[in-house]
C-alpha atoms as a PDB file:
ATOM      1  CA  UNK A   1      75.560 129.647  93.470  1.00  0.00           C
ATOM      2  CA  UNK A   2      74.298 126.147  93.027  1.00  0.00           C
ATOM      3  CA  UNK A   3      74.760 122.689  94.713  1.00  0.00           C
ATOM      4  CA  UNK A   4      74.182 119.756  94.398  1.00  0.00           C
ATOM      5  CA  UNK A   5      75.196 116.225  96.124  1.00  0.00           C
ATOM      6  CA  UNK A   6      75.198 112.988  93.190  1.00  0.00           C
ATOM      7  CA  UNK A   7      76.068 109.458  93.979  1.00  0.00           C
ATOM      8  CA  UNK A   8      78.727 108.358  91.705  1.00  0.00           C
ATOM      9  CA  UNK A   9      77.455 104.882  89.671  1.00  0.00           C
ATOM     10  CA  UNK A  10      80.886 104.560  87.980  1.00  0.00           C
ATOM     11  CA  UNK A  11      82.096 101.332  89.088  1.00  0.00           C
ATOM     12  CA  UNK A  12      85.804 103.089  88.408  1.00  0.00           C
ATOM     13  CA  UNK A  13      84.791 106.070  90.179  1.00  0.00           C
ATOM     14  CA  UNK A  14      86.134 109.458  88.830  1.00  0.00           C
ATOM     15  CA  UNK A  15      89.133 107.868  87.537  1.00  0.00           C
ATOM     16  CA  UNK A  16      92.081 109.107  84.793  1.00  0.00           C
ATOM     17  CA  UNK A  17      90.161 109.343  82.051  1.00  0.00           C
ATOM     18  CA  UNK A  18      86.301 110.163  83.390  1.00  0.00           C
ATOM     19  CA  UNK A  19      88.228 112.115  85.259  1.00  0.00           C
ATOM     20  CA  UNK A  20      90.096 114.368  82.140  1.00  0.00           C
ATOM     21  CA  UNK A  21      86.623 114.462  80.309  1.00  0.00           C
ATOM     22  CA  UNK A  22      85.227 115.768  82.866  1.00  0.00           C
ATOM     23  CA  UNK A  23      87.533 118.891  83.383  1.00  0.00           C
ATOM     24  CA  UNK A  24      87.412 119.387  79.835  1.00  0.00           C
ATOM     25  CA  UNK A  25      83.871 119.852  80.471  1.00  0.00           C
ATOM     26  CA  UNK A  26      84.200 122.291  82.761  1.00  0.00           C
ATOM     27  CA  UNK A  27      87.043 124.657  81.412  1.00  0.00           C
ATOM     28  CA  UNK A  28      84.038 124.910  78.731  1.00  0.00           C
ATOM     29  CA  UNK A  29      81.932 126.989  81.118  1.00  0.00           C
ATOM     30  CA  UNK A  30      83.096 130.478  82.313  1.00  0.00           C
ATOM     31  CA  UNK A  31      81.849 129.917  86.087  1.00  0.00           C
ATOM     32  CA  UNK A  32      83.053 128.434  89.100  1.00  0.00           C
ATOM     33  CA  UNK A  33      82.909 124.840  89.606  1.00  0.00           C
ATOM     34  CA  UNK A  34      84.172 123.260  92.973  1.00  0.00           C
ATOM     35  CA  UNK A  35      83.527 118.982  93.759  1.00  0.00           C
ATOM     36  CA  UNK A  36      83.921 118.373  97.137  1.00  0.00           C
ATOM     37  CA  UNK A  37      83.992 114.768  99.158  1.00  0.00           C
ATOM     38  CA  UNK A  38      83.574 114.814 102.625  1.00  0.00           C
ATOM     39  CA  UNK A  39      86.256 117.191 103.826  1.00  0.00           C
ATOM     40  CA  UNK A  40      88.301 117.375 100.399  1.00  0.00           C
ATOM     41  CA  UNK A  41      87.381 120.209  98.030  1.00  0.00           C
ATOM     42  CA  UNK A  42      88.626 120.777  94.064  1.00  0.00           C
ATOM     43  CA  UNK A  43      88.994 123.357  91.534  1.00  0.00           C
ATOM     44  CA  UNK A  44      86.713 120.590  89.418  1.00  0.00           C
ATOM     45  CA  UNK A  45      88.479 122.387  86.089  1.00  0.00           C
ATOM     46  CA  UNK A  46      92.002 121.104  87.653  1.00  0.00           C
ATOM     47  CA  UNK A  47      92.712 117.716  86.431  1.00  0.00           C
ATOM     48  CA  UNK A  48      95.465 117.270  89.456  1.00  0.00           C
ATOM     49  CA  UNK A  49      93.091 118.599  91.930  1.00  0.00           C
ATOM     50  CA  UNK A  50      90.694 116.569  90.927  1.00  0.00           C
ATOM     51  CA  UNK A  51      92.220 113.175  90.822  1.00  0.00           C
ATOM     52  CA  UNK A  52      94.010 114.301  94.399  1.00  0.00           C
ATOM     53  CA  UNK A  53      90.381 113.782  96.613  1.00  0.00           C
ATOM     54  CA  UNK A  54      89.953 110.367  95.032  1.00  0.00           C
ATOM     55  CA  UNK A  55      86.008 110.199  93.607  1.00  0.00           C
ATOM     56  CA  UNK A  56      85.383 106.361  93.708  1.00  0.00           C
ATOM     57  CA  UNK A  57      81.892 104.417  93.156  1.00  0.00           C
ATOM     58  CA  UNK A  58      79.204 104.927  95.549  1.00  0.00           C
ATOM     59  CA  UNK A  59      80.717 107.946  97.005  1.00  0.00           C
ATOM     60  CA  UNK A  60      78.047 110.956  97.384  1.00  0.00           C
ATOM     61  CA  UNK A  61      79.671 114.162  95.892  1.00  0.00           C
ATOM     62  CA  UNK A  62      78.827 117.919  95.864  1.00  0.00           C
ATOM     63  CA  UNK A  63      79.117 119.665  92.827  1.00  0.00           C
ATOM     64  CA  UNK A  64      79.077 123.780  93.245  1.00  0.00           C
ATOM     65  CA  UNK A  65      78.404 126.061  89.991  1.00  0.00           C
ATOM     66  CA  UNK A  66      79.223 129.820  90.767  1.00  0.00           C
ATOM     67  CA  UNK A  67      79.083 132.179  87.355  1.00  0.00           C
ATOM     68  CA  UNK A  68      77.159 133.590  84.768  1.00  0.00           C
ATOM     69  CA  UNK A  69      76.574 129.819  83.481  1.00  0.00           C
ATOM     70  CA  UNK A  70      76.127 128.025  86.372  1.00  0.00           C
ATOM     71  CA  UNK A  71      72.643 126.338  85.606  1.00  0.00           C
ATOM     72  CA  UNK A  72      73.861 124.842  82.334  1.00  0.00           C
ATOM     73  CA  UNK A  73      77.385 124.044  83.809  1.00  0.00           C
ATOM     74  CA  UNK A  74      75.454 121.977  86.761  1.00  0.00           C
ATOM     75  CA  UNK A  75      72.913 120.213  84.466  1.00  0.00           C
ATOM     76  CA  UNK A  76      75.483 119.678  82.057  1.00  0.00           C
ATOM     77  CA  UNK A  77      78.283 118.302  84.096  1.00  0.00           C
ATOM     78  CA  UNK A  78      75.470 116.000  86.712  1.00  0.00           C
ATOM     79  CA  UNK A  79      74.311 114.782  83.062  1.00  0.00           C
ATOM     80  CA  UNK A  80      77.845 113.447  82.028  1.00  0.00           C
ATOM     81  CA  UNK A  81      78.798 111.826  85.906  1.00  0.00           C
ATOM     82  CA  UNK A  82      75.539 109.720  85.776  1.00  0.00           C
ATOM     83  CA  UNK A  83      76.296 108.863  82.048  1.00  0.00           C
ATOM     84  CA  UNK A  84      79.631 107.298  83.127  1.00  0.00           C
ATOM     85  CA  UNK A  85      79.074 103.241  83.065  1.00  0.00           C
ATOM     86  CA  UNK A  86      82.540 102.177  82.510  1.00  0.00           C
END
């Protein structure tokens, strides 16, 4: 298992669509993923789930990989949340 806490720049936050790219993402990778903010955890390859713990800007995250691919599924998805500069 991996973890890892990342600042979100986005000045929309984790929003709709950031938000559905970012699932996508993940339902590419055959591990585990779980976001959590502050006391609010989600299935991060559950659109619904996702969007329910409200990721907004500034807010420090923790991304968990669990799985078989869980070092490319952590670089890959921390790589795409600090790409988003919407």
């Amino acid at each position: 298992m991996i973890s890892k806490e990342i600042t979100i720049q986005n000045p929309t936050g984790l929003h709709t669509r950031p938000a559905n790219d970012f699932v996508t993402l993940a339902n590419t990778f055959e591990c585990g993923i779980t976001i959590t903010k502050n006391d609010k955890s989600a299935n991060a390859k559950s659109i619904i789930k996702l969007l329910r713990i409200g990721i907004s800007q500034h807010d420090v995250v923790t991304l968990q990989t669990d799985g078989p691919d869980e070092e490319r599924a952590m670089r890959e998805l921390t790589d795409f949340i600090l790409a988003l500069k919407e």
